[in-house]
C-alpha atoms as a PDB file:
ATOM      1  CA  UNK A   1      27.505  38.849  -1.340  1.00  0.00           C
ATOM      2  CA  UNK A   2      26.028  41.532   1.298  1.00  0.00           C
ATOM      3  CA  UNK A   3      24.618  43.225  -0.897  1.00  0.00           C
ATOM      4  CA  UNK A   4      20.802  45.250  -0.497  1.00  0.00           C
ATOM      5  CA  UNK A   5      19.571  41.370  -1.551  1.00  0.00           C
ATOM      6  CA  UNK A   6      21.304  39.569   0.977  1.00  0.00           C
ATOM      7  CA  UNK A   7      19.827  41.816   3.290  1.00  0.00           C
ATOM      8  CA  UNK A   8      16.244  41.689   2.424  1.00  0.00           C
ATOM      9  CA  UNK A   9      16.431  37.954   2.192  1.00  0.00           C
ATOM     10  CA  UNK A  10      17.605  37.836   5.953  1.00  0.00           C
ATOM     11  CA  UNK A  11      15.053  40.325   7.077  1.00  0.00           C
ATOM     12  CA  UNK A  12      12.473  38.107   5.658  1.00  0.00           C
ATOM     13  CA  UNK A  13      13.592  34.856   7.087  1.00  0.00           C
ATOM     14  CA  UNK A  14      13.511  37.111  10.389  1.00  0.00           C
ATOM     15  CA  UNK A  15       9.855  37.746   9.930  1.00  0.00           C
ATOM     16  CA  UNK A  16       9.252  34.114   8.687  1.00  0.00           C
ATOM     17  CA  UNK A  17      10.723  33.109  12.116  1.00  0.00           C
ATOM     18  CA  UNK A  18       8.540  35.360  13.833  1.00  0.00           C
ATOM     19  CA  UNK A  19       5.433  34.327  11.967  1.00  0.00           C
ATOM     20  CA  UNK A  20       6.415  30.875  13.112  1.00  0.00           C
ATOM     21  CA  UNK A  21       6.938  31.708  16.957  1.00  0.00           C
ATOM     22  CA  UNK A  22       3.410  33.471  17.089  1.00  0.00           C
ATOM     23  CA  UNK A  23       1.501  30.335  15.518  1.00  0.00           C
ATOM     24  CA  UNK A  24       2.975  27.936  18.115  1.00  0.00           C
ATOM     25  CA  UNK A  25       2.011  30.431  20.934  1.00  0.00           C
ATOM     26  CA  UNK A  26      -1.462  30.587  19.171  1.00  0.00           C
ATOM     27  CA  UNK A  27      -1.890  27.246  18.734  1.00  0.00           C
ATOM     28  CA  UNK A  28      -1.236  26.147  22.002  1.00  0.00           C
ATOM     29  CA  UNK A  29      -4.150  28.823  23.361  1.00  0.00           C
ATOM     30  CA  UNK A  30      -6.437  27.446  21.289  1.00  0.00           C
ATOM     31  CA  UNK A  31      -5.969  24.222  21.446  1.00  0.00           C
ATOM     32  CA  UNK A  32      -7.404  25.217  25.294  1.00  0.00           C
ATOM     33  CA  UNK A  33     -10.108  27.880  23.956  1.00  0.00           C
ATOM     34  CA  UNK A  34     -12.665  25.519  22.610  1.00  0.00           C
ATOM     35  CA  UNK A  35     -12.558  22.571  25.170  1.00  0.00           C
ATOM     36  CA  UNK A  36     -15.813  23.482  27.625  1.00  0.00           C
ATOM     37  CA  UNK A  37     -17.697  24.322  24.307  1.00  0.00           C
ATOM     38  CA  UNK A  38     -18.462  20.745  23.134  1.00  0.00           C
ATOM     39  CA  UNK A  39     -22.077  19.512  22.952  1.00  0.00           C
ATOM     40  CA  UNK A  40     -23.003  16.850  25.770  1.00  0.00           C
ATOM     41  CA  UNK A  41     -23.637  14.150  23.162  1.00  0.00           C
ATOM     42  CA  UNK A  42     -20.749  14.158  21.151  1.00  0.00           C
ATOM     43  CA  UNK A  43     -18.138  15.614  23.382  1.00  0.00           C
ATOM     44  CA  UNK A  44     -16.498  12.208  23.965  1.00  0.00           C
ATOM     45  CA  UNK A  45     -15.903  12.606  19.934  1.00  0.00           C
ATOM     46  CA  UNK A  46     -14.338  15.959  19.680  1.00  0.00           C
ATOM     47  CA  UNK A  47     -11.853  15.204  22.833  1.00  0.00           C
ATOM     48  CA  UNK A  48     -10.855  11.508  21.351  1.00  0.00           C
ATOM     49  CA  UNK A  49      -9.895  13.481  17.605  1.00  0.00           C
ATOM     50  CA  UNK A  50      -8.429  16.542  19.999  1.00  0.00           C
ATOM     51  CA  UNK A  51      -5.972  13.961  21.165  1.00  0.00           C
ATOM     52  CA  UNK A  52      -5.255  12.074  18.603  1.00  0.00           C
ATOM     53  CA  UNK A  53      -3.898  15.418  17.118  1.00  0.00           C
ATOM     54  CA  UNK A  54      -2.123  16.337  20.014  1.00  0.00           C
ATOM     55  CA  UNK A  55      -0.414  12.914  19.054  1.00  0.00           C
ATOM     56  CA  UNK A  56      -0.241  13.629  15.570  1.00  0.00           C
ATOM     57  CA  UNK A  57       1.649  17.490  16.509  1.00  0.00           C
ATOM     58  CA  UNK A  58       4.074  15.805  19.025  1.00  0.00           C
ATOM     59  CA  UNK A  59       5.359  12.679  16.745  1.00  0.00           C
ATOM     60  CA  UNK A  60       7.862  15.380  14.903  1.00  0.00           C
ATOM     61  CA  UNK A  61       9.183  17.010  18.135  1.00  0.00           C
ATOM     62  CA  UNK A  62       9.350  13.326  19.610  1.00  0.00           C
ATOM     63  CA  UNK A  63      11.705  11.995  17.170  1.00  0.00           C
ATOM     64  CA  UNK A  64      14.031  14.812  17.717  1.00  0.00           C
ATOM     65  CA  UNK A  65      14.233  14.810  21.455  1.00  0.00           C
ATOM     66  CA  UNK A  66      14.621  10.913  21.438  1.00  0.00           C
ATOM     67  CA  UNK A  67      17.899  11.816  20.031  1.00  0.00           C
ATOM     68  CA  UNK A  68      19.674  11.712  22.991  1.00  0.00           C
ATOM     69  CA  UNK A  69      18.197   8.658  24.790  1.00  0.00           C
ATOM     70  CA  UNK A  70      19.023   4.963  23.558  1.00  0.00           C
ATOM     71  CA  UNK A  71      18.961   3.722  19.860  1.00  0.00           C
ATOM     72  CA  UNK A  72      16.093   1.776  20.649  1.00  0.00           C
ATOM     73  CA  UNK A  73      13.671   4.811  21.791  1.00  0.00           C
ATOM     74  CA  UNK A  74      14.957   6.254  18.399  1.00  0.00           C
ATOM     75  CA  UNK A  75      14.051   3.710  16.238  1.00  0.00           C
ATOM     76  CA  UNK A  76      10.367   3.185  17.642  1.00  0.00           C
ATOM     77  CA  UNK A  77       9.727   6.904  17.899  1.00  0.00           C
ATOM     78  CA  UNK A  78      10.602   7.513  14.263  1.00  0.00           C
ATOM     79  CA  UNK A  79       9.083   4.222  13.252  1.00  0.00           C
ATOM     80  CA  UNK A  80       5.824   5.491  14.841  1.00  0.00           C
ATOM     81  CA  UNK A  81       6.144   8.852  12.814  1.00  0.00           C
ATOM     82  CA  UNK A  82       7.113   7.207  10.160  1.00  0.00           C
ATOM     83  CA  UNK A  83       3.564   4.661  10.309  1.00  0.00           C
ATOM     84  CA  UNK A  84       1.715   7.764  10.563  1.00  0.00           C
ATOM     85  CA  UNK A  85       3.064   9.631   7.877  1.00  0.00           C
ATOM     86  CA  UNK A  86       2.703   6.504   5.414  1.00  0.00           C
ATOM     87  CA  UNK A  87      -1.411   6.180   6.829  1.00  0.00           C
ATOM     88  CA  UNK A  88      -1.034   9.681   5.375  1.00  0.00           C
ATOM     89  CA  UNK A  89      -0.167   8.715   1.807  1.00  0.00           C
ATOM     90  CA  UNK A  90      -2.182   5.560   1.216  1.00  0.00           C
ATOM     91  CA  UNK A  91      -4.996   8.354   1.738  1.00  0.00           C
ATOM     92  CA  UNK A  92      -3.859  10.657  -0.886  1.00  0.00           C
ATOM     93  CA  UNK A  93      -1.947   9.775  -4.049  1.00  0.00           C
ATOM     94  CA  UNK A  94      -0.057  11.553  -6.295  1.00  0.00           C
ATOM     95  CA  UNK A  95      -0.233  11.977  -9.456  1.00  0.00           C
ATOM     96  CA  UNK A  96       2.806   9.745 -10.153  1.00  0.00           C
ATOM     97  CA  UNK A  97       1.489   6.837  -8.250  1.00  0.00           C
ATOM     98  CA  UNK A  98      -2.192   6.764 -10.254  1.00  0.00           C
ATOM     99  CA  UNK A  99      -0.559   7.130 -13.220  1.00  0.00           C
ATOM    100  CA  UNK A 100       1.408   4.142 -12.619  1.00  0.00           C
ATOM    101  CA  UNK A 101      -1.748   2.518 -11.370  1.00  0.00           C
ATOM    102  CA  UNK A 102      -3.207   3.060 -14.558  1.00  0.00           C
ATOM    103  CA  UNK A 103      -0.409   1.398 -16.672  1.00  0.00           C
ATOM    104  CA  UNK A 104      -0.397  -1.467 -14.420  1.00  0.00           C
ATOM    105  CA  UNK A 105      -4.623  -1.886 -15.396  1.00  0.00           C
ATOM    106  CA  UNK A 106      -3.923  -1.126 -18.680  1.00  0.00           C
ATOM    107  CA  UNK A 107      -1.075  -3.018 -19.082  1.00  0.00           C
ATOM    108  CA  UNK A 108      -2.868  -6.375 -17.201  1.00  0.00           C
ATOM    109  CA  UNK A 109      -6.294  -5.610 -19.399  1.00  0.00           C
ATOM    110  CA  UNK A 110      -3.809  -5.496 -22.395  1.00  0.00           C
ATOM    111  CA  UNK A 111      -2.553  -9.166 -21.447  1.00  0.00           C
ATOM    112  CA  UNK A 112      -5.803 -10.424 -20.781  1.00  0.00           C
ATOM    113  CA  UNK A 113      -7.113  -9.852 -24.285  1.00  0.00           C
ATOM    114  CA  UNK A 114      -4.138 -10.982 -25.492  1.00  0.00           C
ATOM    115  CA  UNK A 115      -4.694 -14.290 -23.973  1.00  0.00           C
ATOM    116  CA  UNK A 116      -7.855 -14.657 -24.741  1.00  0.00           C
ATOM    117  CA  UNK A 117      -7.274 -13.779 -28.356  1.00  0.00           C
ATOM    118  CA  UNK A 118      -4.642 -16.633 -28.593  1.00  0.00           C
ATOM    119  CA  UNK A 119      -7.301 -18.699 -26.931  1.00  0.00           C
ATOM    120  CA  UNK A 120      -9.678 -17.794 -29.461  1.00  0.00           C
ATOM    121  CA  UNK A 121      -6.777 -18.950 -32.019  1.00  0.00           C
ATOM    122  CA  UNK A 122      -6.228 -21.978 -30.947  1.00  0.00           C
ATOM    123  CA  UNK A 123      -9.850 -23.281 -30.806  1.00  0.00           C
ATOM    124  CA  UNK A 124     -10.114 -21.996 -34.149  1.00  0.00           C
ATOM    125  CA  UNK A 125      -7.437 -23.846 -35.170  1.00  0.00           C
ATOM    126  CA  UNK A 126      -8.278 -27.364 -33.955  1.00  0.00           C
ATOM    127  CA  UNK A 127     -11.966 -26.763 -34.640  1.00  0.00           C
ATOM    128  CA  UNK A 128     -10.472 -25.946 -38.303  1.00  0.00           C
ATOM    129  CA  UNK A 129      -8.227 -29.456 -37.897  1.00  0.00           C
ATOM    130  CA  UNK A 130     -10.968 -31.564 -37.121  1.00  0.00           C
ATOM    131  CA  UNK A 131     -12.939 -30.533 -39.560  1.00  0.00           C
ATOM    132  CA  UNK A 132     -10.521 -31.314 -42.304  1.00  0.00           C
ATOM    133  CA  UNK A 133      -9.937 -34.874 -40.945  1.00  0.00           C
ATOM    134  CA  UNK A 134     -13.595 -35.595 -41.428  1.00  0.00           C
ATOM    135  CA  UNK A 135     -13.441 -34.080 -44.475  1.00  0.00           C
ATOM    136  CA  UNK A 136     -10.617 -36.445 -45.739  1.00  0.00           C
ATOM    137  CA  UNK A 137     -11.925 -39.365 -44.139  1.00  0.00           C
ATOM    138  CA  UNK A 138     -15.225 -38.817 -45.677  1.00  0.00           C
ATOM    139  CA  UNK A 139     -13.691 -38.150 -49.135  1.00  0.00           C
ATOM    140  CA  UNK A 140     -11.433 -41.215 -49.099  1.00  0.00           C
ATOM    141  CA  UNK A 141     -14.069 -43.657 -48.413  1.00  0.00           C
ATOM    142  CA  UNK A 142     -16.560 -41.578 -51.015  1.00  0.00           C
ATOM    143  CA  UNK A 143     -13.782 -41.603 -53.788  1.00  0.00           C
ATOM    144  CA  UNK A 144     -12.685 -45.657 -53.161  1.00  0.00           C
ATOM    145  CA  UNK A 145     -13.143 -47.876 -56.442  1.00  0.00           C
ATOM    146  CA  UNK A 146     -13.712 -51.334 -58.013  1.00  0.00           C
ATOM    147  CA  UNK A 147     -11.226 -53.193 -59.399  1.00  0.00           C
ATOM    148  CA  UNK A 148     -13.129 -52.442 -62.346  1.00  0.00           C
ATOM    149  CA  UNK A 149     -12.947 -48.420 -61.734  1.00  0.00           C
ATOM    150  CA  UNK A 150     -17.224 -48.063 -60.656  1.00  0.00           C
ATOM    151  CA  UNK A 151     -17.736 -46.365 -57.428  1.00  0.00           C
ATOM    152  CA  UNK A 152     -17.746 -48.812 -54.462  1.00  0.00           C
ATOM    153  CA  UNK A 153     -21.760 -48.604 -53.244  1.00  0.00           C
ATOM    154  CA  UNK A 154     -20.983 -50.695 -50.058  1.00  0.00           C
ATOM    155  CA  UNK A 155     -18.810 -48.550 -48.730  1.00  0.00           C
ATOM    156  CA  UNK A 156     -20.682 -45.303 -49.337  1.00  0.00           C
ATOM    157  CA  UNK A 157     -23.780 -46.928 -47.745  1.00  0.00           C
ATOM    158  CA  UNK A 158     -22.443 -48.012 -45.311  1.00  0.00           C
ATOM    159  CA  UNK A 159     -20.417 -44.418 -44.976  1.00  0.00           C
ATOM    160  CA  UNK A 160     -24.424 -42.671 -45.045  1.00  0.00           C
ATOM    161  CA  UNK A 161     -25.680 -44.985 -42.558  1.00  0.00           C
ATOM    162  CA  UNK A 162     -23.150 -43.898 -40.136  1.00  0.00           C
ATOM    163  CA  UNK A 163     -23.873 -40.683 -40.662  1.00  0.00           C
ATOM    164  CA  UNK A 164     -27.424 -41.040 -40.245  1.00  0.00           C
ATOM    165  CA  UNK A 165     -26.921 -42.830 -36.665  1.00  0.00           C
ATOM    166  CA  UNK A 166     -24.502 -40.128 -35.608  1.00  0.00           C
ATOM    167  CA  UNK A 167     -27.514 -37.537 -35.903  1.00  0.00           C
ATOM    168  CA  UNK A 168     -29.861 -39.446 -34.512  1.00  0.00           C
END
């Protein structure tokens, strides 16, 4: 458990620490360094995005002082980071998250056929129905006899003049 491993994996948390120490120190100089070199112009830019970074940097450190004062400092303070860190991932999506997106179009173009399809079926279907109603209708009143079995003129006359009015 101490072994040469152990060691070497302590020595390099020690330098990770170190690393970590010097980039806050840096950071904070040069957050400073670059403030007097701003073009006229657009300087009111570059100082409103320099603090809303500054904002950005501090939410983290924020949340963990809050700590010790009320619950109620707590709960807007982490709130607040947490609003900013959710702005960050309506930005950016993972890979997860479009994939889903892509079932959910799929899935919803899927239905939308599907409905339409059935639709489709249905008009086909009554179109079909109405068809074969005329169809009988016609053929009844075509096929009716005499009493003597000759086909009844009248009726298929007056069946053709129908017809003819319906077109016109």
């Amino acid at each position: 458990g101490r072994g040469f491993a152990f060691q070497r994996k302590q020595k390099i948390e020690r330098q990770y620490r170190k690393l970590l120490k010097k980039g806050r120190k840096f950071h904070s100089q040069q957050d400073d360094q670059f403030t007097d070199t701003y073009p006229e112009h657009l300087k009111h830019l570059y100082l409103a995005e320099e603090e809303m970074l500054k904002k950005r940097r501090r939410a983290p450190d924020d949340s963990v002082l809050s700590e010790e004062k009320p619950n109620k400092a707590v709960d807007t303070c982490i709130f607040s980071y947490r609003s900013v860190m959710t702005e960050g991932k309506f930005k950016k999506k993972t890979s997860n998250q479009k994939a889903k997106e892509e079932y959910e179009k799929i899935k919803a173009e899927r239905a939308r056929k599907k409905e339409e399809a059935e639709k489709r079926k249905q008009q086909r279907e009554a179109a079909q129905r109405l068809y074969k109603q005329k169809k009988m209708e016609a053929y009844k009143i075509l096929s009716k006899k005499t009493k003597r079995g000759q086909p009844n003129l009248n009726l298929q006359m007056e069946f053709l003049l129908q017809k003819i009015e319906q077109n016109t």
